[in-house]
N, C-alpha and C. Protein backbone atom coordinates (compact mmCIF):
# COMPACT_ATOMS: atom_id res chain seq x y z
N UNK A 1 129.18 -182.56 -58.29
CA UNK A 1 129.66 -182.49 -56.93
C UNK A 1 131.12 -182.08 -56.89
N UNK A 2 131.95 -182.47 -57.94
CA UNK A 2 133.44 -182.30 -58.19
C UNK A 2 133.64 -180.47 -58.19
N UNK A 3 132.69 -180.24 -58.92
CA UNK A 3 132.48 -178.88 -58.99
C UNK A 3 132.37 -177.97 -57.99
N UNK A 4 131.49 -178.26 -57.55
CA UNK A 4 130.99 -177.33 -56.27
C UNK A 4 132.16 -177.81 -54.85
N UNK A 5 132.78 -178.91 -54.93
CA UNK A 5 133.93 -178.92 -54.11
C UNK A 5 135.01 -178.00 -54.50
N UNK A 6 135.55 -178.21 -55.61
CA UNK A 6 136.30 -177.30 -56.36
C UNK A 6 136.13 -175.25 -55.69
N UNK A 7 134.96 -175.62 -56.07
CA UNK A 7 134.76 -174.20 -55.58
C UNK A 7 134.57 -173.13 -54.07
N UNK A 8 134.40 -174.45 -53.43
CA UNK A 8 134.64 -174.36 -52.18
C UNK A 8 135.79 -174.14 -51.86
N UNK A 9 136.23 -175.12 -52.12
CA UNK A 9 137.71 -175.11 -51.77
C UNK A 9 138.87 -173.65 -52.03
N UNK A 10 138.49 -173.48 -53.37
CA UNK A 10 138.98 -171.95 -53.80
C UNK A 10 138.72 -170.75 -53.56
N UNK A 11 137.75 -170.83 -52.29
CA UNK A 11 137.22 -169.72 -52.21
C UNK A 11 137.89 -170.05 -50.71
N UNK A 12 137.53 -171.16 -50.33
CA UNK A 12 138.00 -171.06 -48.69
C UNK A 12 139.76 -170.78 -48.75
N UNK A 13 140.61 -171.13 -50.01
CA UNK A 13 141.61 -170.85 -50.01
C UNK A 13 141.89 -169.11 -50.16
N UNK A 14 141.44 -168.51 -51.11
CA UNK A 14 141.26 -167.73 -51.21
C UNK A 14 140.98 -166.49 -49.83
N UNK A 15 140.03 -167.16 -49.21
CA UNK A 15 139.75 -166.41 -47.79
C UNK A 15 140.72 -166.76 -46.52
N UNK A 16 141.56 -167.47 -46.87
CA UNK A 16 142.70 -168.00 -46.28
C UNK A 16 144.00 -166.58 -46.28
N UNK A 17 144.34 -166.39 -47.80
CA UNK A 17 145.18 -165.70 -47.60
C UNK A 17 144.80 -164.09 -47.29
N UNK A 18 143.50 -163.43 -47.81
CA UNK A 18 142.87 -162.26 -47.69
C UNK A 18 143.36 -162.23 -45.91
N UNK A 19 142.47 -163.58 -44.83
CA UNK A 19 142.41 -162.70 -43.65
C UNK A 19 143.57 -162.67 -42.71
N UNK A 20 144.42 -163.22 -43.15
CA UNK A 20 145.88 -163.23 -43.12
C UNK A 20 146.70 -161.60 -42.73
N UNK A 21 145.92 -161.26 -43.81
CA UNK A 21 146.18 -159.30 -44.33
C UNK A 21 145.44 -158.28 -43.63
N UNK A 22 144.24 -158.88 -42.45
CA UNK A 22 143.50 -158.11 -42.10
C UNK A 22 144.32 -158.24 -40.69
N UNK A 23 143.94 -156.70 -40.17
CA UNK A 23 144.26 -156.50 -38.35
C UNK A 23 143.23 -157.55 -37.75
N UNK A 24 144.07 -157.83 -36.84
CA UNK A 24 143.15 -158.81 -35.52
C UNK A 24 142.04 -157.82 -35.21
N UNK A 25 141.73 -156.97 -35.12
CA UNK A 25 140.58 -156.07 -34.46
C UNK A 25 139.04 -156.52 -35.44
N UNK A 26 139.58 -156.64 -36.88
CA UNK A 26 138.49 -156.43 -37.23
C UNK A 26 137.80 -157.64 -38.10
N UNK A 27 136.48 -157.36 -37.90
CA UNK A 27 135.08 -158.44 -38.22
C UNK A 27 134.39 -158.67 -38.85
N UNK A 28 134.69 -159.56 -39.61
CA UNK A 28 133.94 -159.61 -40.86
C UNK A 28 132.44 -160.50 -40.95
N UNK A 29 131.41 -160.09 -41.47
CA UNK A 29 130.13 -160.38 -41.67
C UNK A 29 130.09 -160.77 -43.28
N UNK A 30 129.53 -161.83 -43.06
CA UNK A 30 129.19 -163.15 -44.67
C UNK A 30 127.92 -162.77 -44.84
N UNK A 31 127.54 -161.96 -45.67
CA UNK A 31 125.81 -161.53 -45.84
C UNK A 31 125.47 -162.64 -47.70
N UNK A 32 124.32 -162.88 -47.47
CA UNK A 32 124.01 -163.27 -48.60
C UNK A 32 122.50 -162.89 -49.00
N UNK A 33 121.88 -162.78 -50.02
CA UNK A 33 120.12 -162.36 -50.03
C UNK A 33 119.75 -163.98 -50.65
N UNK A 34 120.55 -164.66 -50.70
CA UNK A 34 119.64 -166.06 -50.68
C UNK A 34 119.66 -166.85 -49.68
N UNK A 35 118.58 -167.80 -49.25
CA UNK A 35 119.31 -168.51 -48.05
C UNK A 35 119.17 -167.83 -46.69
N UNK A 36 118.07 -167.07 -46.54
CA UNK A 36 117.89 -165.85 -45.39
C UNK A 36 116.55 -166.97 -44.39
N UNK A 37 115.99 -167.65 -45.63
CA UNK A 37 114.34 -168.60 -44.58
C UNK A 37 114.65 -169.68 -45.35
N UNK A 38 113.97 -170.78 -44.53
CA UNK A 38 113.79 -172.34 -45.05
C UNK A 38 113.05 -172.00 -46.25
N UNK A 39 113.14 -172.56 -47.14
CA UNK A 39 112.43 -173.40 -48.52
C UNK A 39 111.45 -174.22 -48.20
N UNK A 40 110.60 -174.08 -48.34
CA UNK A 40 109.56 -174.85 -48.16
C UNK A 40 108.44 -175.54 -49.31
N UNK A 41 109.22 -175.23 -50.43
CA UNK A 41 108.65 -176.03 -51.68
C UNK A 41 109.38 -175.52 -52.44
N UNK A 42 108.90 -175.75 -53.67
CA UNK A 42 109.28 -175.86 -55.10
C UNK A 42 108.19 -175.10 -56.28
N UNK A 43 107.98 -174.27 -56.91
CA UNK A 43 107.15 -174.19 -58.20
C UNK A 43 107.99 -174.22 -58.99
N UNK A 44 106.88 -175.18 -59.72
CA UNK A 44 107.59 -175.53 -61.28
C UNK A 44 106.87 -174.42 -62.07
N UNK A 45 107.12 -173.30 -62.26
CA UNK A 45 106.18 -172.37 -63.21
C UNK A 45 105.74 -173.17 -64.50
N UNK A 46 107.07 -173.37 -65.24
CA UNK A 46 106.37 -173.66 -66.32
C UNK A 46 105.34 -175.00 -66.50
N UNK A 47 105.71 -175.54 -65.66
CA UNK A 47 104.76 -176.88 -65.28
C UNK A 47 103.36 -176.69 -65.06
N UNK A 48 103.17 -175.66 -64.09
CA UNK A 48 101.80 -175.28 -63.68
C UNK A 48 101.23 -174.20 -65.18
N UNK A 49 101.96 -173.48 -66.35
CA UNK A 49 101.19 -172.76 -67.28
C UNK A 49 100.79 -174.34 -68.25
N UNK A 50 101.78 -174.68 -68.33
CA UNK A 50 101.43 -176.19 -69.49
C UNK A 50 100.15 -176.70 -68.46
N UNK A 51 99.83 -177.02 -67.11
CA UNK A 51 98.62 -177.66 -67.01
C UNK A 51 97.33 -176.60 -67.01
N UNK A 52 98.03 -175.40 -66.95
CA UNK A 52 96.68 -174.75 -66.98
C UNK A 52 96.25 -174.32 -68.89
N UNK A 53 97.17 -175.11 -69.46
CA UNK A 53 96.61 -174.73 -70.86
C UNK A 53 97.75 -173.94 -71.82
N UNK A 54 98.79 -173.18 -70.85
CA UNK A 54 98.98 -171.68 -71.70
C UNK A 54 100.18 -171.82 -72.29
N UNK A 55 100.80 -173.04 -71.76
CA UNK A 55 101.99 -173.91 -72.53
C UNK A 55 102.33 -175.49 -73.08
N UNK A 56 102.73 -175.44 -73.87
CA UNK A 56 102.18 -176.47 -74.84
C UNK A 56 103.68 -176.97 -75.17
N UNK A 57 104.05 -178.19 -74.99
CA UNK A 57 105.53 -179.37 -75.56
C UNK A 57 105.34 -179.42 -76.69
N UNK A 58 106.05 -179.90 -77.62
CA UNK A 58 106.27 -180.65 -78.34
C UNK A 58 106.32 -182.24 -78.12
N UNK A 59 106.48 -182.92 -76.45
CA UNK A 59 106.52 -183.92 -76.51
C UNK A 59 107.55 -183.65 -74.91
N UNK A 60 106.88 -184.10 -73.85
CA UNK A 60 107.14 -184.26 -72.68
C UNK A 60 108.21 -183.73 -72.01
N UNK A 61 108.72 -183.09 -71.33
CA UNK A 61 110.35 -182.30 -70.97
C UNK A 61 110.26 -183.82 -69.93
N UNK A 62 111.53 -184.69 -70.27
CA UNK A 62 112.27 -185.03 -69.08
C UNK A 62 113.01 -184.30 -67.99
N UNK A 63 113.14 -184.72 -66.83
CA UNK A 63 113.85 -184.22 -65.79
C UNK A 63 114.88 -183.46 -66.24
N UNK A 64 115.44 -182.11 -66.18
CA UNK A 64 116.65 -181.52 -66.25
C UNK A 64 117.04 -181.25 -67.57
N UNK A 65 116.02 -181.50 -68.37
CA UNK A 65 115.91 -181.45 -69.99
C UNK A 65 115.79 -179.79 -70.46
N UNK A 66 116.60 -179.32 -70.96
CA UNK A 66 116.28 -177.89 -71.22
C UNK A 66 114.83 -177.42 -71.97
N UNK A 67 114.15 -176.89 -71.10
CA UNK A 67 112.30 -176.91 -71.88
C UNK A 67 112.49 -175.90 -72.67
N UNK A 68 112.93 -175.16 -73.54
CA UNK A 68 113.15 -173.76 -74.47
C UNK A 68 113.53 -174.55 -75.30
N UNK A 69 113.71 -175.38 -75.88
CA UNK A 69 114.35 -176.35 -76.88
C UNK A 69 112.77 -177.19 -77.18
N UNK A 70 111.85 -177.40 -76.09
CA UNK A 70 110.53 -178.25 -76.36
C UNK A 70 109.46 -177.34 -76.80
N UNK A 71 109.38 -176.30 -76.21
CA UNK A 71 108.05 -175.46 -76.37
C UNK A 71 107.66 -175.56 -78.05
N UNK A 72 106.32 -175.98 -77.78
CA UNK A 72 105.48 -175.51 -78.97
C UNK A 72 105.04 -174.34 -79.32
N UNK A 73 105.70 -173.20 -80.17
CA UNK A 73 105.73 -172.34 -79.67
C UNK A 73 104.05 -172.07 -80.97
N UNK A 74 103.77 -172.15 -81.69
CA UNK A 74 102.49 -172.43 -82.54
C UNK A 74 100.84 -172.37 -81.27
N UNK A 75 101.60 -173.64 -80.17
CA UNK A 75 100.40 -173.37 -79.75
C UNK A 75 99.96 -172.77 -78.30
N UNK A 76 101.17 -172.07 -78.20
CA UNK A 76 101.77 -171.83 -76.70
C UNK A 76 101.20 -170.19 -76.38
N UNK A 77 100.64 -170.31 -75.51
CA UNK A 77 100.55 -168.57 -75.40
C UNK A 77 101.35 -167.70 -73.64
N UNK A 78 102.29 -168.77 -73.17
CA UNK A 78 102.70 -168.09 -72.06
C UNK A 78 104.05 -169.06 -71.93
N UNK A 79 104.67 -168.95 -71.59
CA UNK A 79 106.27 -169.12 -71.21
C UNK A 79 107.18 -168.81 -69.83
N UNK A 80 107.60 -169.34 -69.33
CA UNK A 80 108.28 -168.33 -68.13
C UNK A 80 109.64 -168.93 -67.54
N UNK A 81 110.60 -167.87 -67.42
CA UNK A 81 112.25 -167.75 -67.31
C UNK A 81 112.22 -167.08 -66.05
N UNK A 82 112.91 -167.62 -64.89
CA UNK A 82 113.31 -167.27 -63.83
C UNK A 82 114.06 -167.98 -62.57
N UNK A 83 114.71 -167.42 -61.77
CA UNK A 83 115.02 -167.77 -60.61
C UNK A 83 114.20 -167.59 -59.27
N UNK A 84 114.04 -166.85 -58.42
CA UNK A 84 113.25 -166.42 -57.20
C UNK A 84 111.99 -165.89 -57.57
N UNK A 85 112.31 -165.49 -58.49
CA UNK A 85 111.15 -164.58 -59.55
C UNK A 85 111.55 -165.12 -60.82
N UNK A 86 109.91 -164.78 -61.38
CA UNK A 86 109.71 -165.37 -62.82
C UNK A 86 109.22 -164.22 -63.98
N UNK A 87 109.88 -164.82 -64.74
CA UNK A 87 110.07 -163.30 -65.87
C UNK A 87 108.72 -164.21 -66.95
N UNK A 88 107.69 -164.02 -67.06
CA UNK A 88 106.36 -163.99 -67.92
C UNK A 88 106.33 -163.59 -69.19
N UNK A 89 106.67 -164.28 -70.69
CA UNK A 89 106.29 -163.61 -71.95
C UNK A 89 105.22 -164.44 -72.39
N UNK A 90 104.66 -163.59 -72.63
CA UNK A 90 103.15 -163.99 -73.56
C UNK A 90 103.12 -163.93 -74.59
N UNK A 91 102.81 -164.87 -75.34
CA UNK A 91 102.93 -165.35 -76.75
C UNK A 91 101.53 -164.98 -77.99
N UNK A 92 100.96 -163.57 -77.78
CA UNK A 92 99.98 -163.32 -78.34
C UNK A 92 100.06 -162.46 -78.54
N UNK A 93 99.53 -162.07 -78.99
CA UNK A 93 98.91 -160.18 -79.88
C UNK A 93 97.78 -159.46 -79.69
N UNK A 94 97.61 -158.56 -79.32
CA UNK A 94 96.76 -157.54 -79.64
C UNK A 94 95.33 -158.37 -78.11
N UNK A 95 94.38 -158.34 -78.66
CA UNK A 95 93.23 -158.40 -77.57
C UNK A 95 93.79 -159.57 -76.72
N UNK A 96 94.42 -161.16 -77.65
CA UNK A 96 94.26 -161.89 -76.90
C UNK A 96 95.55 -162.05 -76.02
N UNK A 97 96.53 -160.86 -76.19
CA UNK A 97 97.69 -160.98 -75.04
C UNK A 97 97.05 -160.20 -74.06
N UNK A 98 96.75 -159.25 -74.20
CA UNK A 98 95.30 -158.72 -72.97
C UNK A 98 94.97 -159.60 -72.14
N UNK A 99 94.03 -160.65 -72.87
CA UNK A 99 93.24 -161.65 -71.70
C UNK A 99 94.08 -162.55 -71.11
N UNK A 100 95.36 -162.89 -71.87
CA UNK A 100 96.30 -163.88 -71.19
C UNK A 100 96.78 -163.60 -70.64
N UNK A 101 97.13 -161.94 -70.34
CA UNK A 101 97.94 -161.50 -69.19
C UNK A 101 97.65 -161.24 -68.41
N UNK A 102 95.58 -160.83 -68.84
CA UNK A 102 95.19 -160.59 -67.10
C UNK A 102 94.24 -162.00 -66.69
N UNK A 103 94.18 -163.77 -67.38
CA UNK A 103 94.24 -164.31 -66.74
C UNK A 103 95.31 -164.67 -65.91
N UNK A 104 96.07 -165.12 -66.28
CA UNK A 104 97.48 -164.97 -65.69
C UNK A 104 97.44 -164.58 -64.39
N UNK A 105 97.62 -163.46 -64.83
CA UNK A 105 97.80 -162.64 -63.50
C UNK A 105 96.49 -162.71 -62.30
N UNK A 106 95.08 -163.06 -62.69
CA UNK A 106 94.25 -163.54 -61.73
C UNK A 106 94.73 -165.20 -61.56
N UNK A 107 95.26 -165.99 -61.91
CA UNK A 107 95.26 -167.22 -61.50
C UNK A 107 96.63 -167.03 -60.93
N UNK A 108 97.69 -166.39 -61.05
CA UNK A 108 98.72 -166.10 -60.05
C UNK A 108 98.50 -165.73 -59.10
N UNK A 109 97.41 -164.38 -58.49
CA UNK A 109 97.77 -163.82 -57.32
C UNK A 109 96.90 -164.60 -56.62
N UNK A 110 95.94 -165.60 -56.59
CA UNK A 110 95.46 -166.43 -55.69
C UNK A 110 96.24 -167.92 -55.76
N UNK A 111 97.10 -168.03 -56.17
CA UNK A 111 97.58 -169.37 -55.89
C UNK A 111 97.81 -169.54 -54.31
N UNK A 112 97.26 -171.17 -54.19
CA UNK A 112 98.16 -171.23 -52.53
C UNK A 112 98.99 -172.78 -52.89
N UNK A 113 99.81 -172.44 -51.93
CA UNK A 113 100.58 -173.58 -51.37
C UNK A 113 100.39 -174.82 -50.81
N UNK A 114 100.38 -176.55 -51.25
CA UNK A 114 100.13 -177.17 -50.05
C UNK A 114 100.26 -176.81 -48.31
N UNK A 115 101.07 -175.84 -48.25
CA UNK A 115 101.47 -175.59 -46.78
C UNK A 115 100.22 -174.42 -46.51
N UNK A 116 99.89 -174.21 -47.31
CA UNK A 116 99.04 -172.79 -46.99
C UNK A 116 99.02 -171.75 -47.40
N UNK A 117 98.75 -170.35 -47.49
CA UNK A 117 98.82 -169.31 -48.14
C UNK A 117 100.45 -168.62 -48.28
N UNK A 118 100.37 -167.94 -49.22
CA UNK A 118 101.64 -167.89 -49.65
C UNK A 118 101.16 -166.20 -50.20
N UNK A 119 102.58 -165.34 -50.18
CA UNK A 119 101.94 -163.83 -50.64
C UNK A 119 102.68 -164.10 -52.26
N UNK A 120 101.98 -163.40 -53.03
CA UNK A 120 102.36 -163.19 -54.25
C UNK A 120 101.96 -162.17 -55.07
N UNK A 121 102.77 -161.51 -55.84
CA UNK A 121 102.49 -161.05 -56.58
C UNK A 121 102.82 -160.98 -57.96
N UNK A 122 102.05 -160.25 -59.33
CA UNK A 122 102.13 -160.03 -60.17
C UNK A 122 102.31 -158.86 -60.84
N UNK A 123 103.54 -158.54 -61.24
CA UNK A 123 103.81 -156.55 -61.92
C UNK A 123 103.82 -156.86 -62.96
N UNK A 124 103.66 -155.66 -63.50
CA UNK A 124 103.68 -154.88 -65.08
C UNK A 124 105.39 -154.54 -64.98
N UNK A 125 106.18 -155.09 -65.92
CA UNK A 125 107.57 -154.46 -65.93
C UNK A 125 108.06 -153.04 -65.67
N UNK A 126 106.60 -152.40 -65.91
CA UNK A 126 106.64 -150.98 -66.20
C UNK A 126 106.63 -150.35 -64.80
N UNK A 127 106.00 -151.31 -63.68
CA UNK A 127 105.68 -150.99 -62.10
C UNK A 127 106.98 -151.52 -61.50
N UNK A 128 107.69 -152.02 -62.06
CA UNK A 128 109.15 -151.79 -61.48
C UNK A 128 110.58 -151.20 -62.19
N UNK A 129 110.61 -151.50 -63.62
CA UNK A 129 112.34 -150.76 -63.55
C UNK A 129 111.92 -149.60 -64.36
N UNK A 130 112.65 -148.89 -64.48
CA UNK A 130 112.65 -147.43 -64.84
C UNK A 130 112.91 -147.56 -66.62
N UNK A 131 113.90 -148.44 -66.78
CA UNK A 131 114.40 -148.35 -68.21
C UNK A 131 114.62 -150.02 -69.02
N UNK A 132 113.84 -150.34 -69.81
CA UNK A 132 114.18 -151.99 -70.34
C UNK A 132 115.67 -151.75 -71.17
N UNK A 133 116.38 -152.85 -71.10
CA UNK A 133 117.22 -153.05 -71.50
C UNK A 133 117.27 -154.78 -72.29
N UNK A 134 117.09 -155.13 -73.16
CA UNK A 134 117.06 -156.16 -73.41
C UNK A 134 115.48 -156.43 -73.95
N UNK A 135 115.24 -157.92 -74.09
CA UNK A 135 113.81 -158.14 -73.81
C UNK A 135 113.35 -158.18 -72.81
N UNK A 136 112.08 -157.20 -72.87
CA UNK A 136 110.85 -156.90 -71.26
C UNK A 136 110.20 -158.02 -71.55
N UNK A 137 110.24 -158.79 -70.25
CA UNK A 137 108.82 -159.70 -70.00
C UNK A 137 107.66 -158.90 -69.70
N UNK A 138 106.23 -159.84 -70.14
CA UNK A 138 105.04 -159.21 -70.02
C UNK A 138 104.22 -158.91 -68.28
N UNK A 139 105.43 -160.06 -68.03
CA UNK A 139 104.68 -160.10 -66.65
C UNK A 139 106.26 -160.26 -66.03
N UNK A 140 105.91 -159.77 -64.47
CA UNK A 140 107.10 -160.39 -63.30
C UNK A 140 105.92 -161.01 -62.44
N UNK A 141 106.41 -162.09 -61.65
CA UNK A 141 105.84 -163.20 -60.79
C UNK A 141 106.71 -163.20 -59.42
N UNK A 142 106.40 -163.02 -58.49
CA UNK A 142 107.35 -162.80 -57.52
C UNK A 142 106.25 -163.84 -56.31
N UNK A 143 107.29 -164.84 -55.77
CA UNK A 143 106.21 -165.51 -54.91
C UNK A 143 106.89 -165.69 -53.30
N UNK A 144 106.25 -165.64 -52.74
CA UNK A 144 106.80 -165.82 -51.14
C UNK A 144 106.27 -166.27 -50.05
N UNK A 145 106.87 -166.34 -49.08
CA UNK A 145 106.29 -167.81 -47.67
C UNK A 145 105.33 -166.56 -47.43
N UNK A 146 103.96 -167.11 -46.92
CA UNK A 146 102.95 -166.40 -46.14
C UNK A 146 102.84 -166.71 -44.23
């Protein structure tokens, strides 16, 4: 909490002296791409692949416990890293990363929501960026209010 005051604060200082420097005429607009609709839940991705089978502990993640430090990775065949969207690596080879990616991807695009239907989808990395840079996930997961 010390933190995020901190940072408030430095930024509101900060915007203190900037509009100082600006003409009275003109208007400034605070845009952000998060924070645009209510939240209306939570997915735990990796929570929901461990109950459906495709991720595997070593021994329980507590609350706030970094889970990349737990994964079993021996018996694990799916993983997933993300914010708004979830970046999907599959932990298999040859036929059986095949079937894990296109169960996956059928038990993703029908998920619903306690609240109700929800749109979602599932890409091929390849159906969105032009050029990998880094490690490509096998899958992108992109989920949203219906």
């Amino acid at each position: 909490m010390r933190i995020r005051f901190r940072v408030i604060t430095s930024l509101w200082t900060s915007w203190q002296v900037v509009s100082k420097k600006l003409p009275g005429d003109v208007e400034v607009l605070v845009v952000s791409d998060h924070g645009n609709q209510a939240q209306r839940g939570v997915l735990a991705l990796n929570q929901l692949l461990a109950e459906w089978g495709f991720l595997r502990f070593r021994r329980e993640p507590s609350r706030g416990e970094d889970v990349d430090a737990l994964v079993d990775w021996g018996r694990s065949l799916a993983v997933a890293w993300g914010g708004y969207y979830a970046r999907i690596f599959i932990n298999a080879v040859g036929e059986e990363a095949v079937d894990v990616k296109r169960e996956l991807k059928r038990k993703l695009s029908v998920l619903k929501a306690p609240w109700g239907h929800i749109r979602n989808a599932v890409f091929d990395p390849a159906e969105l960026y032009r050029a990998v840079r880094g490690d490509a996930p096998d899958g992108v997961f992109r989920l949203s209010a219906g």
